[in-house]
C-alpha atoms as a PDB file:
ATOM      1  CA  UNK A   1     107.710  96.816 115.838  1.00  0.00           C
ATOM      2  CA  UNK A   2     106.662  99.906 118.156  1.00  0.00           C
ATOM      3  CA  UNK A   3     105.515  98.119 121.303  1.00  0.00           C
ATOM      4  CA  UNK A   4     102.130 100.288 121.318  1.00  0.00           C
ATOM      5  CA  UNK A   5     101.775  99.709 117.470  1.00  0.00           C
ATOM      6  CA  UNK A   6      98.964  97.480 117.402  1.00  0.00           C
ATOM      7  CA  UNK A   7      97.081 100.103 119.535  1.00  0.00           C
ATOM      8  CA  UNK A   8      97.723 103.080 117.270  1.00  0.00           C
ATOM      9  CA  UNK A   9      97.229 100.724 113.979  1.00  0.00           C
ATOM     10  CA  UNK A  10      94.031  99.178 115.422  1.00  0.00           C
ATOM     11  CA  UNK A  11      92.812 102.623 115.914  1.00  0.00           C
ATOM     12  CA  UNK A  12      93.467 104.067 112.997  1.00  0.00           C
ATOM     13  CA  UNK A  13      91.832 101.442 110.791  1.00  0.00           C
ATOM     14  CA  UNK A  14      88.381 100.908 112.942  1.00  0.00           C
ATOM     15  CA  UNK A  15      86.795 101.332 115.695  1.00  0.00           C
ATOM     16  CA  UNK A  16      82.984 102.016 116.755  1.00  0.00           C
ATOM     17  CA  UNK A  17      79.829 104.075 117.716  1.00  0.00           C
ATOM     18  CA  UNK A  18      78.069 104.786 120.942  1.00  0.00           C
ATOM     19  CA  UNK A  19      76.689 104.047 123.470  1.00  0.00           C
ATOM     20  CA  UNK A  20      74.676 101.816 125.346  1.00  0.00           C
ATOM     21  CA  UNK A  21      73.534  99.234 124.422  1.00  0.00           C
ATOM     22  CA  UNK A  22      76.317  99.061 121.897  1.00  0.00           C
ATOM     23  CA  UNK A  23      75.686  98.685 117.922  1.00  0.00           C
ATOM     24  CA  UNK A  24      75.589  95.721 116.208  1.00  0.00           C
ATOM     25  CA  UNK A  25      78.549  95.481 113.586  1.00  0.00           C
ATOM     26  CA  UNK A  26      77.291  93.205 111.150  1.00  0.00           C
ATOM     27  CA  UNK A  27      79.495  93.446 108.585  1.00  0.00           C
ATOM     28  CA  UNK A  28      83.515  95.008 107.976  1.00  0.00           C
ATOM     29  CA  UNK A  29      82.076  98.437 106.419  1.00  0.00           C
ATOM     30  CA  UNK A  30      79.494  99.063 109.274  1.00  0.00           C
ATOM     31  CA  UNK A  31      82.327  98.771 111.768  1.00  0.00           C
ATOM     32  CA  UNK A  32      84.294 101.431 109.516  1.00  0.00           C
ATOM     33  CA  UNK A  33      81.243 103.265 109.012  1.00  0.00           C
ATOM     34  CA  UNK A  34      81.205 103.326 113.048  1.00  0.00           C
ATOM     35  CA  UNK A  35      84.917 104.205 113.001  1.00  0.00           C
ATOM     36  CA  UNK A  36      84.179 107.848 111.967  1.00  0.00           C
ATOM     37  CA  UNK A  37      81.315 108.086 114.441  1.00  0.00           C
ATOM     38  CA  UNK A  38      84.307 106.705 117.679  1.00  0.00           C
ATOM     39  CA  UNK A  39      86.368 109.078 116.828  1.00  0.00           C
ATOM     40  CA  UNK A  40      84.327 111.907 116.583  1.00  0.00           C
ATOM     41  CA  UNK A  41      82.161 111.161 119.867  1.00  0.00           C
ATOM     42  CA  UNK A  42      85.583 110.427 121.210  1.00  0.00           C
ATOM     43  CA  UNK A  43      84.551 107.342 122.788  1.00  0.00           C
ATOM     44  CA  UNK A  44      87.180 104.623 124.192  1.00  0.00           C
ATOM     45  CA  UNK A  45      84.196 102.273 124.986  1.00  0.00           C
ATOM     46  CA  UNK A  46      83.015 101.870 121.449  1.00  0.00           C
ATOM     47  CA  UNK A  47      86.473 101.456 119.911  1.00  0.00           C
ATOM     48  CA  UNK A  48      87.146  98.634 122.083  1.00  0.00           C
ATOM     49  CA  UNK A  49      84.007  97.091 121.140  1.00  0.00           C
ATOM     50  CA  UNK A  50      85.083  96.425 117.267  1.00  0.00           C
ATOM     51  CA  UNK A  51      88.381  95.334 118.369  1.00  0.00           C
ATOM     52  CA  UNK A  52      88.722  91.592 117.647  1.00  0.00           C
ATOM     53  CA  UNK A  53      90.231  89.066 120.787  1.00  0.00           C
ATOM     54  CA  UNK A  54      93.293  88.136 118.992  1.00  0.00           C
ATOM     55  CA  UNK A  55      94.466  92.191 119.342  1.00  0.00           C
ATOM     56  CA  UNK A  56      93.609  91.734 122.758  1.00  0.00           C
ATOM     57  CA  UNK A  57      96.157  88.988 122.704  1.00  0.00           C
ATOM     58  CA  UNK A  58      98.779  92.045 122.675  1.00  0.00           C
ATOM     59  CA  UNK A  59      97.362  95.324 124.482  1.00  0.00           C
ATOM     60  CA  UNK A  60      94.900  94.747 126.965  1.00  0.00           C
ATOM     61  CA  UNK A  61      91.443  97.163 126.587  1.00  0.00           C
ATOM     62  CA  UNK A  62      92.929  98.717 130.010  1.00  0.00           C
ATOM     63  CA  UNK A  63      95.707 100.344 128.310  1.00  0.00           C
ATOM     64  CA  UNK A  64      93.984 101.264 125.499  1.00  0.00           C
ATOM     65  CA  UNK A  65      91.271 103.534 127.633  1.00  0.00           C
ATOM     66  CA  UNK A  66      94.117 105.032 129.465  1.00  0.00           C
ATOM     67  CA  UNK A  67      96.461 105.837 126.392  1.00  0.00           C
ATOM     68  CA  UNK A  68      93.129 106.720 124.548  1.00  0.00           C
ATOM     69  CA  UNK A  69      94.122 110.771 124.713  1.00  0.00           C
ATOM     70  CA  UNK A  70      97.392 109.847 123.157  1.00  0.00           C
ATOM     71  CA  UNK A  71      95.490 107.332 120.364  1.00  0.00           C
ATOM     72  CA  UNK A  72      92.684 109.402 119.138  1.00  0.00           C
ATOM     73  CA  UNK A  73      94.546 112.863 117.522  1.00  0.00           C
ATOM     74  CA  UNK A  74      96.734 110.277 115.473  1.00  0.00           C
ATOM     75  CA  UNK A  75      93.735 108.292 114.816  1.00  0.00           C
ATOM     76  CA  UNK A  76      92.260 110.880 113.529  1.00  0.00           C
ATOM     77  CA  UNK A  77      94.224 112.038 110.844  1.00  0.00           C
ATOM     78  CA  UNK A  78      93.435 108.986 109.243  1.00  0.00           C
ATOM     79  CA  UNK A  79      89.898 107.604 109.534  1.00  0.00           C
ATOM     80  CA  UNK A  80      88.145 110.641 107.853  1.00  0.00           C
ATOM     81  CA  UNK A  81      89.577 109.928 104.473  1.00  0.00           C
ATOM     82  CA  UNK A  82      89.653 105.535 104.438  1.00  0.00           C
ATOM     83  CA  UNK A  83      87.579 104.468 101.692  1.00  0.00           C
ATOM     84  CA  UNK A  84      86.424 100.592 101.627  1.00  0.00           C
ATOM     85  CA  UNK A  85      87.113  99.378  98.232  1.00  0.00           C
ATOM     86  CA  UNK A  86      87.232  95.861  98.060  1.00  0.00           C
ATOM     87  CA  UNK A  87      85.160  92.929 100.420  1.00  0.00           C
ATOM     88  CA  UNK A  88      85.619  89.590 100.019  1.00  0.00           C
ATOM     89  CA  UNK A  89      86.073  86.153 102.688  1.00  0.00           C
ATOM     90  CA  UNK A  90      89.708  85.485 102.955  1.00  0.00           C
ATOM     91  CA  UNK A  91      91.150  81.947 104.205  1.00  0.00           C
ATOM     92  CA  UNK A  92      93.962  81.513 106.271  1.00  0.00           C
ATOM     93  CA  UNK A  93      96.471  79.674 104.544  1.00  0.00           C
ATOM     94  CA  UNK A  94      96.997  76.502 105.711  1.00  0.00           C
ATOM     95  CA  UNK A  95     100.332  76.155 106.931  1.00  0.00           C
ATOM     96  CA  UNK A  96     100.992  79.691 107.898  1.00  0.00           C
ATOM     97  CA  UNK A  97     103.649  80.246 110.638  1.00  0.00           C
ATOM     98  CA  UNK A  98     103.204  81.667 113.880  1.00  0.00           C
ATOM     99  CA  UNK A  99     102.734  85.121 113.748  1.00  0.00           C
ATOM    100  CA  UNK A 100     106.738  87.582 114.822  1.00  0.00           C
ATOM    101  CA  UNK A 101     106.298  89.158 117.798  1.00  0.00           C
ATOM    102  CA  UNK A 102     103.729  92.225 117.781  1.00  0.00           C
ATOM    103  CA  UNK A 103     101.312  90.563 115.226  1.00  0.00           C
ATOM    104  CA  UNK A 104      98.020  88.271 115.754  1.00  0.00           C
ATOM    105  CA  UNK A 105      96.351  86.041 114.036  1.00  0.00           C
ATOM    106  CA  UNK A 106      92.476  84.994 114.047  1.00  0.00           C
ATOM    107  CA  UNK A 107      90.628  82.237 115.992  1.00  0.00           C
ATOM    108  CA  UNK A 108      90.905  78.751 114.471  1.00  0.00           C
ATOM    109  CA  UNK A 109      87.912  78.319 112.424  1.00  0.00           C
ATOM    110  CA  UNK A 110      86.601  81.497 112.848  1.00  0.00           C
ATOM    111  CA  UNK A 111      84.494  83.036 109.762  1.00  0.00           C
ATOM    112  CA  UNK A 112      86.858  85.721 108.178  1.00  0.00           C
ATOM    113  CA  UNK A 113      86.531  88.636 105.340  1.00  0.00           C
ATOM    114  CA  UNK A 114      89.269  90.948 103.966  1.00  0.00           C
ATOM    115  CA  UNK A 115      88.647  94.807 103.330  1.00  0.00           C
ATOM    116  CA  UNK A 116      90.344  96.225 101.240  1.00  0.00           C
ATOM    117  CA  UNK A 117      90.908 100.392 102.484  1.00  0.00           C
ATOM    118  CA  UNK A 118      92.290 102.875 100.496  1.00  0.00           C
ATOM    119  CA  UNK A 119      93.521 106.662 101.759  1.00  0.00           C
ATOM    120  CA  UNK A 120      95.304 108.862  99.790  1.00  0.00           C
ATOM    121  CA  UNK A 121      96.080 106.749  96.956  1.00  0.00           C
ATOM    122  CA  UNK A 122      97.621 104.166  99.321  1.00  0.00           C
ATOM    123  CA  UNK A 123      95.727 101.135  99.943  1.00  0.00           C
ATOM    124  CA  UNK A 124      96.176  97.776 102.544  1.00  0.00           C
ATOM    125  CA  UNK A 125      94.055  94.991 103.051  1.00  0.00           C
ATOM    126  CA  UNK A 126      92.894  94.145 106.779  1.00  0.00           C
ATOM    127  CA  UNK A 127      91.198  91.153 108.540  1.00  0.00           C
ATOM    128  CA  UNK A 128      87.885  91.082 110.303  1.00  0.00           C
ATOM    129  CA  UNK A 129      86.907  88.188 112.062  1.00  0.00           C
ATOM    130  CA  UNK A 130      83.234  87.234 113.090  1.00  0.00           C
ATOM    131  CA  UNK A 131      82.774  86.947 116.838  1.00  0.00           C
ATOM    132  CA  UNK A 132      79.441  86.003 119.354  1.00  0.00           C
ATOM    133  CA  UNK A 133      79.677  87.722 122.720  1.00  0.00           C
ATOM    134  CA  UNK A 134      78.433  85.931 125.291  1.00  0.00           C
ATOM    135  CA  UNK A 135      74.708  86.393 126.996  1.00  0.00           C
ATOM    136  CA  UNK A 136      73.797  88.892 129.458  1.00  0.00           C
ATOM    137  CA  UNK A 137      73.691  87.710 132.708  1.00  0.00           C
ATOM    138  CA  UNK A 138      70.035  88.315 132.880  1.00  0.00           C
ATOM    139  CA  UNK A 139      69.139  87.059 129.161  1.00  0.00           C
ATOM    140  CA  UNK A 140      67.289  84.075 128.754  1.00  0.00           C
ATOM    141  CA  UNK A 141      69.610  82.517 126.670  1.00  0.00           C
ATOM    142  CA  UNK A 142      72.562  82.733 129.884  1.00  0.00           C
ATOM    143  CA  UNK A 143      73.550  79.414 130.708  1.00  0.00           C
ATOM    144  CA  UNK A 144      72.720  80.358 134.591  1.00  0.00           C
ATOM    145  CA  UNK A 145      72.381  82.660 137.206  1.00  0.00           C
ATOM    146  CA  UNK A 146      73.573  84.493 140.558  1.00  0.00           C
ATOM    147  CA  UNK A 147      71.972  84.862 143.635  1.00  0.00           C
ATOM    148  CA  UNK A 148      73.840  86.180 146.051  1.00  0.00           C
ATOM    149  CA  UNK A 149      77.313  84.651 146.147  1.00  0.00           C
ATOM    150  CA  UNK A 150      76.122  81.260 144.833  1.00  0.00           C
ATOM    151  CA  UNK A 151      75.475  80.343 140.480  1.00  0.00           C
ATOM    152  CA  UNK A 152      72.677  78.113 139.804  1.00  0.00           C
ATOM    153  CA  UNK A 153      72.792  76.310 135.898  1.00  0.00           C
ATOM    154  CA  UNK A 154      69.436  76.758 134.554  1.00  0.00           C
ATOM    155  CA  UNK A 155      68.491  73.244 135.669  1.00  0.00           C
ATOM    156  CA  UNK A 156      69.491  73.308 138.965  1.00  0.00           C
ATOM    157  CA  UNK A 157      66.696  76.028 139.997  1.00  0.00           C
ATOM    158  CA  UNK A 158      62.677  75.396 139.682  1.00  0.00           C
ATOM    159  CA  UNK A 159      62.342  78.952 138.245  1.00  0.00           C
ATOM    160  CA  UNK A 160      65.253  80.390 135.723  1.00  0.00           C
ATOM    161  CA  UNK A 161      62.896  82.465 134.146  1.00  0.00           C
ATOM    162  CA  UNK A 162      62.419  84.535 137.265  1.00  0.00           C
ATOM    163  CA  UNK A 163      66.021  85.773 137.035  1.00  0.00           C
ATOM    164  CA  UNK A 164      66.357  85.233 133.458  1.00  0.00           C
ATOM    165  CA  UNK A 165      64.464  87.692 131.744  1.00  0.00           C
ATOM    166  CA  UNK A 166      66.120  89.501 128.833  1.00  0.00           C
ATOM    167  CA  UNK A 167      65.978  88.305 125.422  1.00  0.00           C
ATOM    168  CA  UNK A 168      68.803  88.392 123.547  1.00  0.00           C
ATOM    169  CA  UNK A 169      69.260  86.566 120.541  1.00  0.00           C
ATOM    170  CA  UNK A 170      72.435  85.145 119.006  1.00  0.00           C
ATOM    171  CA  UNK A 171      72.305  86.851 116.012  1.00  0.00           C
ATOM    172  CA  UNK A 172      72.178  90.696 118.221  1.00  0.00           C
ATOM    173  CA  UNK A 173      75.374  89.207 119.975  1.00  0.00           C
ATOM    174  CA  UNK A 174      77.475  88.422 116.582  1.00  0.00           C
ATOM    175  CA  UNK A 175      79.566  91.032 115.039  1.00  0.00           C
ATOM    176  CA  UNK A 176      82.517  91.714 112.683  1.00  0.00           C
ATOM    177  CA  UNK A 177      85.910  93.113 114.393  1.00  0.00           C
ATOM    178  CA  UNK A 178      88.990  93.697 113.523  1.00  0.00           C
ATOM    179  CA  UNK A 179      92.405  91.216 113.454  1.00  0.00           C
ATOM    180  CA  UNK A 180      95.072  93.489 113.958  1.00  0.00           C
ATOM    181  CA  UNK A 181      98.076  93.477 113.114  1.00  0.00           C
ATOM    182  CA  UNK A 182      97.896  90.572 110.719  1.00  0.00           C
ATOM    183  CA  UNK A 183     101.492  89.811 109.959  1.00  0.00           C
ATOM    184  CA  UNK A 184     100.131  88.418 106.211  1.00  0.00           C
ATOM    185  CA  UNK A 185      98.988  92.103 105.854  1.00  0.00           C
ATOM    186  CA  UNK A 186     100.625  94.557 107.948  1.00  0.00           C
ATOM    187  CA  UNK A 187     103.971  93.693 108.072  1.00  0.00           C
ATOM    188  CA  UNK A 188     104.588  95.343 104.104  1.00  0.00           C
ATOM    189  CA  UNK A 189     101.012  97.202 104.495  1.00  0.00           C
ATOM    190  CA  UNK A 190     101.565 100.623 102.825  1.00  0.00           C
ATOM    191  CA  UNK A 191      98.789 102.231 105.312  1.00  0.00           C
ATOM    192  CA  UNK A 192     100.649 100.713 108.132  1.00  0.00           C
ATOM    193  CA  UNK A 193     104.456 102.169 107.184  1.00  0.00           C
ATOM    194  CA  UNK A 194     102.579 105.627 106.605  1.00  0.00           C
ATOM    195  CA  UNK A 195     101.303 105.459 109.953  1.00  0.00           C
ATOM    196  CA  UNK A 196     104.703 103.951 111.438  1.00  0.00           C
ATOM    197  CA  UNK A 197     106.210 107.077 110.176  1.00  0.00           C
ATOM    198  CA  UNK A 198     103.596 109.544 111.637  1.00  0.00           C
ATOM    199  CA  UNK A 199     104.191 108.151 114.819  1.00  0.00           C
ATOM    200  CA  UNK A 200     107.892 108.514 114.593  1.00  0.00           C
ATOM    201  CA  UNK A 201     107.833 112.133 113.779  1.00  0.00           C
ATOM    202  CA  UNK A 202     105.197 112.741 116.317  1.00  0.00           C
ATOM    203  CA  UNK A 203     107.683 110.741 118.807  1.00  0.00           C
ATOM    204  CA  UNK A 204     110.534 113.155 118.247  1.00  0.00           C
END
């Protein structure tokens, strides 16, 4: 598989909306809803953010901001026209193999839907998995603190709630984002060898 393939594939099948602080994606369609909106506000920042940690697993968000002028104009041939048809949890079976080279698979245990995406008659299923980011440093819901070069837990200082000031609940932190390439889904994914073959011809 194309060494940068999970980039270009992750792109073209989601990524997010601006800006700070950045949205909530609390379900598969409002991330593809926000795919449109990254794309057209040409915004690295915002794709990253609906990208799951397993794809991170195989292209680091550093390579992805500085290949993003290369990423977007074949991105964008395909997000206008994806069309969610189908939503429903999805399992992972329970003795699947390791995932080739190139592909990722989700967290143990994590919560996981399917969405089903159609364009131009084609259609391929893809994986979201359900992910909490951690607390801001200054929420109150941060484990601890800084000050100065030194990190106090929240019981090891009289007053936390001097430097721990933000609220920001769990349920603001969770969000939907994407698993991708899923071998179970990509690797005979008719979206995915229509995009292979864009990027060939684009290559020559």
């Amino acid at each position: 598989m194309h060494k940068l393939l999970p980039l270009f594939l992750a792109g073209a099948l989601l990524c997010s909306c601006q800006s700070s602080p950045l949205p909530r994606l609390d379900s598969p369609q409002a991330a593809v809803e926000c795919m449109r909106a990254a794309y057209r506000d040409n915004d690295p920042s915002l794709f990253i953010h609906t990208l799951g940690a397993p794809v991170f697993d195989e292209v680091s968000a550093h390579t992805i901001r500085v290949a993003w002028g290369e990423i977007r104009p074949v991105v964008g041939t395909f997000v206008d026209g994806l069309r969610v048809i189908e939503e429903g949890d999805y399992r992972v079976p329970d003795r699947e193999p390791l995932p080739a080279q190139g592909f990722v698979r989700p967290r143990p245990g994590t919560p996981l839907k399917k969405l089903v995406l159609e364009l131009d008659g084609a259609r391929e299923s893809v994986l979201f998995e359900r992910e909490t980011d951690p607390a801001p440093p200054t929420a109150v819901q941060a484990p601890g603190f800084w000050i100065g070069d030194r990190y106090f837990v929240k019981s090891e200082h009289p007053s936390p709630q001097t430097y721990l000031v933000d609220d920001s609940p769990e349920s603001d932190r969770t969000h939907w984002r994407l698993v991708f390439p899923y071998e179970a889904f990509q690797r005979e994914g008719e979206l995915t060898r229509k995009l292979v073959e864009k990027l060939r011809a684009e290559a020559k």
